[in-house]
Each structure stands twice: as structure tokens, then as C-alpha cells.
PDB file of N, CA and C in Angstrom:
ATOM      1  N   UNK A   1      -6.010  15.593  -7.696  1.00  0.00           N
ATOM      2  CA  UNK A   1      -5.933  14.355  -8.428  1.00  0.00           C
ATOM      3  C   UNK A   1      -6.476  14.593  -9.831  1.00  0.00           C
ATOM      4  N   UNK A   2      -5.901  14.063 -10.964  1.00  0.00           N
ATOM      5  CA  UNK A   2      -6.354  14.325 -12.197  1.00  0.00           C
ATOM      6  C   UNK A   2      -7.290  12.839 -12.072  1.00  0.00           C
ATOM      7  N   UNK A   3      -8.227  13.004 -13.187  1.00  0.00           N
ATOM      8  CA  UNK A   3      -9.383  12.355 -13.912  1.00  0.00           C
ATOM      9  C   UNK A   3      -9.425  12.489 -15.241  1.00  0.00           C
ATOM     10  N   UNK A   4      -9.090  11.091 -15.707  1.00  0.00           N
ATOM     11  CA  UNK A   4      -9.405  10.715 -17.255  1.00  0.00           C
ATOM     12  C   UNK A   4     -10.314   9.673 -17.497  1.00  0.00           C
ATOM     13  N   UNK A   5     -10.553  10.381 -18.834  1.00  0.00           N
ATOM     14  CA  UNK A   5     -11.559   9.078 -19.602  1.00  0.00           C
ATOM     15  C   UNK A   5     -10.857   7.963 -19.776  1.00  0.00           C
ATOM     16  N   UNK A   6     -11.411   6.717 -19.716  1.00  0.00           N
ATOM     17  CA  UNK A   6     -10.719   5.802 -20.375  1.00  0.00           C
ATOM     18  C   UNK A   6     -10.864   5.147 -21.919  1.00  0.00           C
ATOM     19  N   UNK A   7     -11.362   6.156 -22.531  1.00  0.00           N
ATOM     20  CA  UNK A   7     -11.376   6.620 -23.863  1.00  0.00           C
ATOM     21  C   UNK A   7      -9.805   7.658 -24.279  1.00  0.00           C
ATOM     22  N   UNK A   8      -9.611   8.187 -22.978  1.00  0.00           N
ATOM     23  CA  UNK A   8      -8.416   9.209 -23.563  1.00  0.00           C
ATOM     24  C   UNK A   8      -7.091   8.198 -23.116  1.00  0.00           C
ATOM     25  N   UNK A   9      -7.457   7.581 -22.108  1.00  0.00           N
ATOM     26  CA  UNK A   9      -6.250   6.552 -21.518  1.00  0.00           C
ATOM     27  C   UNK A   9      -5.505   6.325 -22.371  1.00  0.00           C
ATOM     28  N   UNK A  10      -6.595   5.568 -23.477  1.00  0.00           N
ATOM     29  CA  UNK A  10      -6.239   4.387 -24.767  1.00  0.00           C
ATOM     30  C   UNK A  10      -5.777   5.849 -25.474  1.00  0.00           C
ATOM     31  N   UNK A  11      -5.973   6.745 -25.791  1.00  0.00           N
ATOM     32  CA  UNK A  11      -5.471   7.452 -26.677  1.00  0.00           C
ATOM     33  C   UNK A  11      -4.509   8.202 -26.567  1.00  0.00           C
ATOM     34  N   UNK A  12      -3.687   8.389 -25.414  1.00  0.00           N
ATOM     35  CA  UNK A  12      -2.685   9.244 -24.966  1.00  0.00           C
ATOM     36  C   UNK A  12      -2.121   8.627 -23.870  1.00  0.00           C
ATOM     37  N   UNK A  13      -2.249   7.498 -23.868  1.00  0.00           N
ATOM     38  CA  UNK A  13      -1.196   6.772 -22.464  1.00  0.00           C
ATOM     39  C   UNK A  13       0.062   6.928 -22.322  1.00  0.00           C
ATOM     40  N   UNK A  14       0.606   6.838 -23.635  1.00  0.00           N
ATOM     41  CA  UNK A  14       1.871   7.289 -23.252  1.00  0.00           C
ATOM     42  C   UNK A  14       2.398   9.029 -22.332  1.00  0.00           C
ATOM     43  N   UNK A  15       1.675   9.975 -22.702  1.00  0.00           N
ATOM     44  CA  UNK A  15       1.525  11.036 -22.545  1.00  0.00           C
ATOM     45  C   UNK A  15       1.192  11.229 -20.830  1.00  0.00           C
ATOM     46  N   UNK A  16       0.027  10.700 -20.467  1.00  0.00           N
ATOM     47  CA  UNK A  16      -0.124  10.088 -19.361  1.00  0.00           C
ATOM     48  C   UNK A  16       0.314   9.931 -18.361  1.00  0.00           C
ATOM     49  N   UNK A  17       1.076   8.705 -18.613  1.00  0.00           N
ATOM     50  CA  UNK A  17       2.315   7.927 -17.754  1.00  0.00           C
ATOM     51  C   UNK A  17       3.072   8.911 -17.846  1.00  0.00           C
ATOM     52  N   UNK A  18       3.370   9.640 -18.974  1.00  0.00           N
ATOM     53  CA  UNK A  18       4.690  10.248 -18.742  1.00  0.00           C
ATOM     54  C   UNK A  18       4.775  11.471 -17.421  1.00  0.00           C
ATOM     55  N   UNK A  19       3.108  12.226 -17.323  1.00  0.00           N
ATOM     56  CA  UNK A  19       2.568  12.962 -16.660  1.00  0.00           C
ATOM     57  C   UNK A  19       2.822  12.377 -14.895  1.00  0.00           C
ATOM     58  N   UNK A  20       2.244  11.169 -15.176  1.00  0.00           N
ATOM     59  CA  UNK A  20       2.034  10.510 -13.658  1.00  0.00           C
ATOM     60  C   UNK A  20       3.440  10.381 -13.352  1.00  0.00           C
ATOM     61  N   UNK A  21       4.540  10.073 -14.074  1.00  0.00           N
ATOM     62  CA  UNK A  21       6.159   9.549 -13.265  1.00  0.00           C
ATOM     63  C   UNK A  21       6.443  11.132 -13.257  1.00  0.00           C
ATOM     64  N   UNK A  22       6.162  12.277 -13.689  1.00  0.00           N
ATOM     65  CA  UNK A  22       6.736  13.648 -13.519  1.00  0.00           C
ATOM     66  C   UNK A  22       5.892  14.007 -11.954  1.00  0.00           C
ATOM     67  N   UNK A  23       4.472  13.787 -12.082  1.00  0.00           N
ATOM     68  CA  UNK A  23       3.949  14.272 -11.199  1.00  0.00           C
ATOM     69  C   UNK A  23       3.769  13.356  -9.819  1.00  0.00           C
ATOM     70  N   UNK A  24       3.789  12.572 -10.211  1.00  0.00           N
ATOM     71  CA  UNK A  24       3.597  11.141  -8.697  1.00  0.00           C
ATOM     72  C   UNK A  24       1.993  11.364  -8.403  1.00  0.00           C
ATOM     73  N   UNK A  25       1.107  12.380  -8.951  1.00  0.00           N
ATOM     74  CA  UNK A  25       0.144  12.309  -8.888  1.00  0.00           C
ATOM     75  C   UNK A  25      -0.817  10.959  -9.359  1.00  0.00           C
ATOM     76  N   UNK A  26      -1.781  10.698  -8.922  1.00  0.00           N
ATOM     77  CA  UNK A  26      -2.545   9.423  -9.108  1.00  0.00           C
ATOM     78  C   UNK A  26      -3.207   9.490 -10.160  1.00  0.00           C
ATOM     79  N   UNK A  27      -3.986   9.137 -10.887  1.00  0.00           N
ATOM     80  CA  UNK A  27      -4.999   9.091 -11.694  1.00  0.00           C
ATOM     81  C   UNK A  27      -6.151   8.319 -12.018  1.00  0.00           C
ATOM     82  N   UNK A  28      -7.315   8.879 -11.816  1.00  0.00           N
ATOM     83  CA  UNK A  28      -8.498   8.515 -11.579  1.00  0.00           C
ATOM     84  C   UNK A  28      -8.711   8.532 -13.312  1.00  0.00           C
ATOM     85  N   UNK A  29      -9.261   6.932 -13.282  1.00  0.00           N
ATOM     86  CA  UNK A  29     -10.006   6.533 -14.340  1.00  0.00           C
ATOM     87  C   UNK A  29     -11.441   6.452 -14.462  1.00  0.00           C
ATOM     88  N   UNK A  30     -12.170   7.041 -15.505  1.00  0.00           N
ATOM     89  CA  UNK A  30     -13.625   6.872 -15.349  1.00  0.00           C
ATOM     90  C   UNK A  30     -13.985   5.988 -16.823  1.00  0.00           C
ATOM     91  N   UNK A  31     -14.803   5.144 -16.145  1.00  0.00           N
ATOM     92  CA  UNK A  31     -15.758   4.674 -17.508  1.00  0.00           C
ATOM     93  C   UNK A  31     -17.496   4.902 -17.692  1.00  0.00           C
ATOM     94  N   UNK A  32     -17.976   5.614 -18.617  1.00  0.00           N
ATOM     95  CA  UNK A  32     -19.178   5.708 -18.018  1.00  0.00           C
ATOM     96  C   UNK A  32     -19.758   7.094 -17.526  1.00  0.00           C
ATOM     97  N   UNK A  33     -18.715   7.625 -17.094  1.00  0.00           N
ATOM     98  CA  UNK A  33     -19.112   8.656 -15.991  1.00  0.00           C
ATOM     99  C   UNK A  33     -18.686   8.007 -14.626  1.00  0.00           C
ATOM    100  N   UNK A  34     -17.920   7.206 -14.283  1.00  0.00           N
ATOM    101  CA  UNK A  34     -18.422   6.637 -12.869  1.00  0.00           C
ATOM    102  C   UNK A  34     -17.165   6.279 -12.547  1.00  0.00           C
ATOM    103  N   UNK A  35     -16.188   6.188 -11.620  1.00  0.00           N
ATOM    104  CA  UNK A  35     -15.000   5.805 -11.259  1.00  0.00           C
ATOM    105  C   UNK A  35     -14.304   4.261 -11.478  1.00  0.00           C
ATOM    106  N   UNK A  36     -13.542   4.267 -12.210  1.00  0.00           N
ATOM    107  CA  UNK A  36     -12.877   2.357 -12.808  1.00  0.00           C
ATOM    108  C   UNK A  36     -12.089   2.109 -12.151  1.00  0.00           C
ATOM    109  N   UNK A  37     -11.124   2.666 -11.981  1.00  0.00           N
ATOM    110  CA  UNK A  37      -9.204   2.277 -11.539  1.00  0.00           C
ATOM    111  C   UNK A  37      -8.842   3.682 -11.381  1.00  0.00           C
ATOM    112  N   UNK A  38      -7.600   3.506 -10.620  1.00  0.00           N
ATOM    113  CA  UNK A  38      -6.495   4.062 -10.307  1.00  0.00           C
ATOM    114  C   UNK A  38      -5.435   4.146 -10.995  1.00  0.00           C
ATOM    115  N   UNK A  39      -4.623   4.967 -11.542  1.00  0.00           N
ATOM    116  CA  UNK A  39      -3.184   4.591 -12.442  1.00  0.00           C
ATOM    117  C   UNK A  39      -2.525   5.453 -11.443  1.00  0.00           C
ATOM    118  N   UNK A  40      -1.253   4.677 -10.816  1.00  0.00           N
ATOM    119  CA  UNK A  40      -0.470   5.293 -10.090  1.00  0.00           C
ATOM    120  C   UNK A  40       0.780   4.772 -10.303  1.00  0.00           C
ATOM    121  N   UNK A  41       1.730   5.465 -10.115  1.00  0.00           N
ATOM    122  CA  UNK A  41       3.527   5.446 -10.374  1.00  0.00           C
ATOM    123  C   UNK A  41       4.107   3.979  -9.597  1.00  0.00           C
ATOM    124  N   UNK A  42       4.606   3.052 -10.437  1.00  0.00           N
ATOM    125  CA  UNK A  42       5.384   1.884  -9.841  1.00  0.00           C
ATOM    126  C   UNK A  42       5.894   2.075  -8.139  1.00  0.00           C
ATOM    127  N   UNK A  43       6.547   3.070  -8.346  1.00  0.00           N
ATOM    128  CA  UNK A  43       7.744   2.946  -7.145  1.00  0.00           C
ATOM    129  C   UNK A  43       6.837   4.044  -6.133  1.00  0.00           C
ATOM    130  N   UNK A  44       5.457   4.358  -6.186  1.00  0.00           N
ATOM    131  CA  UNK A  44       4.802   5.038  -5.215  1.00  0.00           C
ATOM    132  C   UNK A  44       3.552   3.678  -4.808  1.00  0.00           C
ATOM    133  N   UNK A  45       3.511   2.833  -5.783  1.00  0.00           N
ATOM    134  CA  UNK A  45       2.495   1.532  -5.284  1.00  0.00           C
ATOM    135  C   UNK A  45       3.289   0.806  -4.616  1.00  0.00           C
ATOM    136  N   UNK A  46       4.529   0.210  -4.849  1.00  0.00           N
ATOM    137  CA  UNK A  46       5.454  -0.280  -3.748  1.00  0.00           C
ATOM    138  C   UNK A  46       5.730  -0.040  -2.914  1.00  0.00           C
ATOM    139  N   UNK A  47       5.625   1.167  -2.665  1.00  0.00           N
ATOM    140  CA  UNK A  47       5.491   2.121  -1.101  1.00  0.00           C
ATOM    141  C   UNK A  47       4.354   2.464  -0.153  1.00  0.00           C
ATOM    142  N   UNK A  48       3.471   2.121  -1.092  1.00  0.00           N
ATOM    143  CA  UNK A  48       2.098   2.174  -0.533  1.00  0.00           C
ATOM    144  C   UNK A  48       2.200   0.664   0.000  1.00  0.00           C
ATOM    145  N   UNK A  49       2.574  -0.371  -0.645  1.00  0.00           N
ATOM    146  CA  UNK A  49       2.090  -2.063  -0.206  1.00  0.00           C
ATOM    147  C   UNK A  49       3.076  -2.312   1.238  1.00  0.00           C
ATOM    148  N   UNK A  50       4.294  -1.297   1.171  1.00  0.00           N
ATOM    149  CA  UNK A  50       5.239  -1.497   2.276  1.00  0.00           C
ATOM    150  C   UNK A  50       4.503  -1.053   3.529  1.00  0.00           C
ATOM    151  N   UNK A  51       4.239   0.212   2.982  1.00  0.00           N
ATOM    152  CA  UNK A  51       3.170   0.821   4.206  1.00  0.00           C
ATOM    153  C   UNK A  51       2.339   0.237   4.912  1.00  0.00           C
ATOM    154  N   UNK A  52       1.089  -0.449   4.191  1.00  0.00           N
ATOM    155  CA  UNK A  52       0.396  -1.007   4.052  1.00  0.00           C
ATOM    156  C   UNK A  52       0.572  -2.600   5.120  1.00  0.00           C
ATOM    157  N   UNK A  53       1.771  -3.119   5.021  1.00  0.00           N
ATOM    158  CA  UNK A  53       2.164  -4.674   5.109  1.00  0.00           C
ATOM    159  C   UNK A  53       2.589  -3.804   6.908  1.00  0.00           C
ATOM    160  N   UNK A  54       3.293  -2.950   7.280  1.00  0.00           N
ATOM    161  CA  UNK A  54       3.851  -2.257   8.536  1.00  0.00           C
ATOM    162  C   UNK A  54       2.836  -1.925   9.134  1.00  0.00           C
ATOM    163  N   UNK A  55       1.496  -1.083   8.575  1.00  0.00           N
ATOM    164  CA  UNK A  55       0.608  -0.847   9.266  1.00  0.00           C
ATOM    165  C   UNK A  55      -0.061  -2.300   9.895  1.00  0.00           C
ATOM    166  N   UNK A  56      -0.274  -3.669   9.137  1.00  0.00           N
ATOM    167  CA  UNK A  56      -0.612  -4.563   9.554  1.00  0.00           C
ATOM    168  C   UNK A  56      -0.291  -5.037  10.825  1.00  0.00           C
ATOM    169  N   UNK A  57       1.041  -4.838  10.775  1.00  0.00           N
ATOM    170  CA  UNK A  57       2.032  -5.640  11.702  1.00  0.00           C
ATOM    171  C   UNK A  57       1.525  -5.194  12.887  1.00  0.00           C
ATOM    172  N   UNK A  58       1.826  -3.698  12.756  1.00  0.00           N
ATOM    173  CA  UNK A  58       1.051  -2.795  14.504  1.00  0.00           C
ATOM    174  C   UNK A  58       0.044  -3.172  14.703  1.00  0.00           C
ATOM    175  N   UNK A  59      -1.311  -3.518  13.374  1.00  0.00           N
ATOM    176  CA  UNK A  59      -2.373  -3.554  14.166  1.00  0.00           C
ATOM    177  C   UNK A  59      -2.573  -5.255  14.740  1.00  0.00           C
ATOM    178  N   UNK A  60      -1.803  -6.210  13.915  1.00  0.00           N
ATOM    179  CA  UNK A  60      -1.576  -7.412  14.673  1.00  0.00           C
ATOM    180  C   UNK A  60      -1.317  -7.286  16.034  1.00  0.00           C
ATOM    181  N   UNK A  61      -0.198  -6.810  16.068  1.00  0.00           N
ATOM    182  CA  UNK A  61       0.606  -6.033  17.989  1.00  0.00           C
ATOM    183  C   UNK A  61      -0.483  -5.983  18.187  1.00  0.00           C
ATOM    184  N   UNK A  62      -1.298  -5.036  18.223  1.00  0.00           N
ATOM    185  CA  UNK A  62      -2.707  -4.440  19.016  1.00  0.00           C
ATOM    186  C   UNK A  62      -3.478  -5.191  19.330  1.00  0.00           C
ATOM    187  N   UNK A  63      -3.574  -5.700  18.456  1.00  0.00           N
ATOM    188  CA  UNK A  63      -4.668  -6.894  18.729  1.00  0.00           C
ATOM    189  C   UNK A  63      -4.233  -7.899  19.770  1.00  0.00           C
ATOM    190  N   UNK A  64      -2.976  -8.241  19.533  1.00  0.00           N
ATOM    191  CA  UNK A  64      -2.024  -9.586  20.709  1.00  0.00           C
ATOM    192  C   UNK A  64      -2.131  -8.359  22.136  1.00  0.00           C
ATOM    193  N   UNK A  65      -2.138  -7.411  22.225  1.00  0.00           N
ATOM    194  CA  UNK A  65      -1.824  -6.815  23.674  1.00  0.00           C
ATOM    195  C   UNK A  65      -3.480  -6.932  24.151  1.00  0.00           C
ATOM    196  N   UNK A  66      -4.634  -6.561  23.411  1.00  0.00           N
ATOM    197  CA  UNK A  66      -5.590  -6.289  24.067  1.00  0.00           C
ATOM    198  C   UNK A  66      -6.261  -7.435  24.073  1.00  0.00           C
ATOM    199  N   UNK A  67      -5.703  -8.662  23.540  1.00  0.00           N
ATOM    200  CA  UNK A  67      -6.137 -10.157  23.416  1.00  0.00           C
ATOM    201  C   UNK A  67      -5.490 -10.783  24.748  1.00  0.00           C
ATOM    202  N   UNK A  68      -4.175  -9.957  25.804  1.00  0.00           N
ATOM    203  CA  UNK A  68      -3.350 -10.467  26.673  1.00  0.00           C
ATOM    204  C   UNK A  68      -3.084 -11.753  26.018  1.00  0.00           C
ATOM    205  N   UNK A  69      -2.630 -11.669  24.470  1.00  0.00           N
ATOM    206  CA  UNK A  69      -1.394 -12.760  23.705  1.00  0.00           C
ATOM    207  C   UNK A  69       0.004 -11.996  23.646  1.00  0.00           C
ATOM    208  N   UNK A  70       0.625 -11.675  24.765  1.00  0.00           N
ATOM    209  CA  UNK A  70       2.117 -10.742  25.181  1.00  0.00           C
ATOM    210  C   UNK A  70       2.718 -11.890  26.417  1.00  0.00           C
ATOM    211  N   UNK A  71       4.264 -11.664  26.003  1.00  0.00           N
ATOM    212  CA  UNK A  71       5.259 -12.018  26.929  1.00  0.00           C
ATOM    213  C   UNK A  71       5.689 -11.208  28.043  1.00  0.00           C
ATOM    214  N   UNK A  72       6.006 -11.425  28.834  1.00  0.00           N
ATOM    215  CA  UNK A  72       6.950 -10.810  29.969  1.00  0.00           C
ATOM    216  C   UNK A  72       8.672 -11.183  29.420  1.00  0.00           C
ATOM    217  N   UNK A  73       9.318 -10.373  29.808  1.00  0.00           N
ATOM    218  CA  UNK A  73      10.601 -10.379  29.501  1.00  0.00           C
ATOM    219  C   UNK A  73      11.596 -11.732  29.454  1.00  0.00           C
ATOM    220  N   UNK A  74      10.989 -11.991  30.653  1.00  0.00           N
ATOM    221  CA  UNK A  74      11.893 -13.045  30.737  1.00  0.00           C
ATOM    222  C   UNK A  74      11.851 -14.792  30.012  1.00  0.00           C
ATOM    223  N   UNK A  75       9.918 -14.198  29.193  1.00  0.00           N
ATOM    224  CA  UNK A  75       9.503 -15.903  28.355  1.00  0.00           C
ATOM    225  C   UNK A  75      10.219 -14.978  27.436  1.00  0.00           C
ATOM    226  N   UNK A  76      10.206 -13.545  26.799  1.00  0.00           N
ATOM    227  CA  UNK A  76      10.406 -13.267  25.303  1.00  0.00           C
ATOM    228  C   UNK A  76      11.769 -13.723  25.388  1.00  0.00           C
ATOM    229  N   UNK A  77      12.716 -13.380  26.393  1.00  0.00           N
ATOM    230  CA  UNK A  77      14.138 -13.443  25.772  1.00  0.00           C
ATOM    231  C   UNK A  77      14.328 -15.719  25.353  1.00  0.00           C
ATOM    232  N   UNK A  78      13.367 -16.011  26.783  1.00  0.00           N
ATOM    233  CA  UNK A  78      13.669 -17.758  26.082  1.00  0.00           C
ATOM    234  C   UNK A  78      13.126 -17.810  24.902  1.00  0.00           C
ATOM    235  N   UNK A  79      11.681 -17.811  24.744  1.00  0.00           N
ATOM    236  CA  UNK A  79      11.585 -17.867  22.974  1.00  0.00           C
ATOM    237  C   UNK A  79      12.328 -17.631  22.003  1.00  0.00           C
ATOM    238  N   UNK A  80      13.140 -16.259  21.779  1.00  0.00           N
ATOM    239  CA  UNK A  80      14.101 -15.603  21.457  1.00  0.00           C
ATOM    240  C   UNK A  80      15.053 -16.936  21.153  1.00  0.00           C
ATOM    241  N   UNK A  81      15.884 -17.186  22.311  1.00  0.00           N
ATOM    242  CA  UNK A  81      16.874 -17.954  22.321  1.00  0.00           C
ATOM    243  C   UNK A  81      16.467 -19.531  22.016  1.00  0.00           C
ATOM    244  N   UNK A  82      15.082 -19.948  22.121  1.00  0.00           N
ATOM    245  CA  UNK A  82      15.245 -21.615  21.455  1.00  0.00           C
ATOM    246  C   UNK A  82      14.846 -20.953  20.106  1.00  0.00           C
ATOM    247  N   UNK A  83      14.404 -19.639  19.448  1.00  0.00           N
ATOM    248  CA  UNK A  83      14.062 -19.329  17.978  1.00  0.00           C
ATOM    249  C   UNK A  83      15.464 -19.272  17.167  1.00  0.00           C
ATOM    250  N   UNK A  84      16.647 -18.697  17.511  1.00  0.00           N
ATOM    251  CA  UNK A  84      17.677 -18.680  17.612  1.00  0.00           C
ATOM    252  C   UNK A  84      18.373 -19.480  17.143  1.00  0.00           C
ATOM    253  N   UNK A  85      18.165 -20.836  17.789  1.00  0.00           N
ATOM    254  CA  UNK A  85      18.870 -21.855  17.826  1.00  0.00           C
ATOM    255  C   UNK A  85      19.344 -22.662  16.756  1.00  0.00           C
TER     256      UNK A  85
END
């Protein structure tokens, strides 16, 4: 992972960005000495939030199975069919 100042941010961003969409690598911002933000590539943060939103979903599932909040086949397919409707 690269690390910039955010003194150099402001001074070479364009340069930068141009680095991060070649490399898809992330970039760690420091202010201070001490870690600020992240600069990462559009279409690799949208993929991260997709990820992100899917991983939810399973761990929702998980939670409904070990909560015994689950159907048997034969309520899922009626739900199904008055959802349907």
C-alpha cells in the first residue's frame, strides 16, 4: 500500500489518482504523522460496498437460522406465493 502526505495529496493529486486508477492500489493518507483517509479507485469502492451489502445478507441468514427465524418448505413456498401475488 502506498502512503502520502496530505501535504503532497494537495500537491500532486492529479498524479496520484492517476497512479491509483493504473494501480487499483489504495492509498493511505497521513496528517501529522498519523493515519487520515483512504483514497481508493471509484469502481474498486463500489465493489467493496457490493461486497460488503452480500456479506450482510449471509450474516442476517445466520443470525435467522441460529435465532430458529427459518421456514420449512412448505410455509416458504406459501409466503412465496401470497408475496407473488
Amino acid at each position: 500500500m502506498k502512503i502520502e502526505l496530505v501535504t503532497t495529496l494537495k500537491r500532486q493529486a492529479t498524479k496520484i489518482l492517476a497512479e491509483l486508477h493504473e494501480s487499483h492500489e489504495p492509498v493511505l493518507i497521513t496528517e501529522y504523522g498519523q493515519p487520515s483517509a483512504y483514497l481508493v479507485d471509484f469502481k474498486d469502492f463500489e465493489l467493496m460496498q457490493k461486497r460488503i451489502k452480500i456479506l450482510e445478507g449471509i450474516a442476517r441468514g445466520e443470525r435467522a437460522v441460529l435465532e430458529n427465524r427459518v421456514y420449512n418448505p412448505k410455509e416458504a413456498k406459501e409466503k412465496m406465493n401470497k408475496w407473488l401475488k
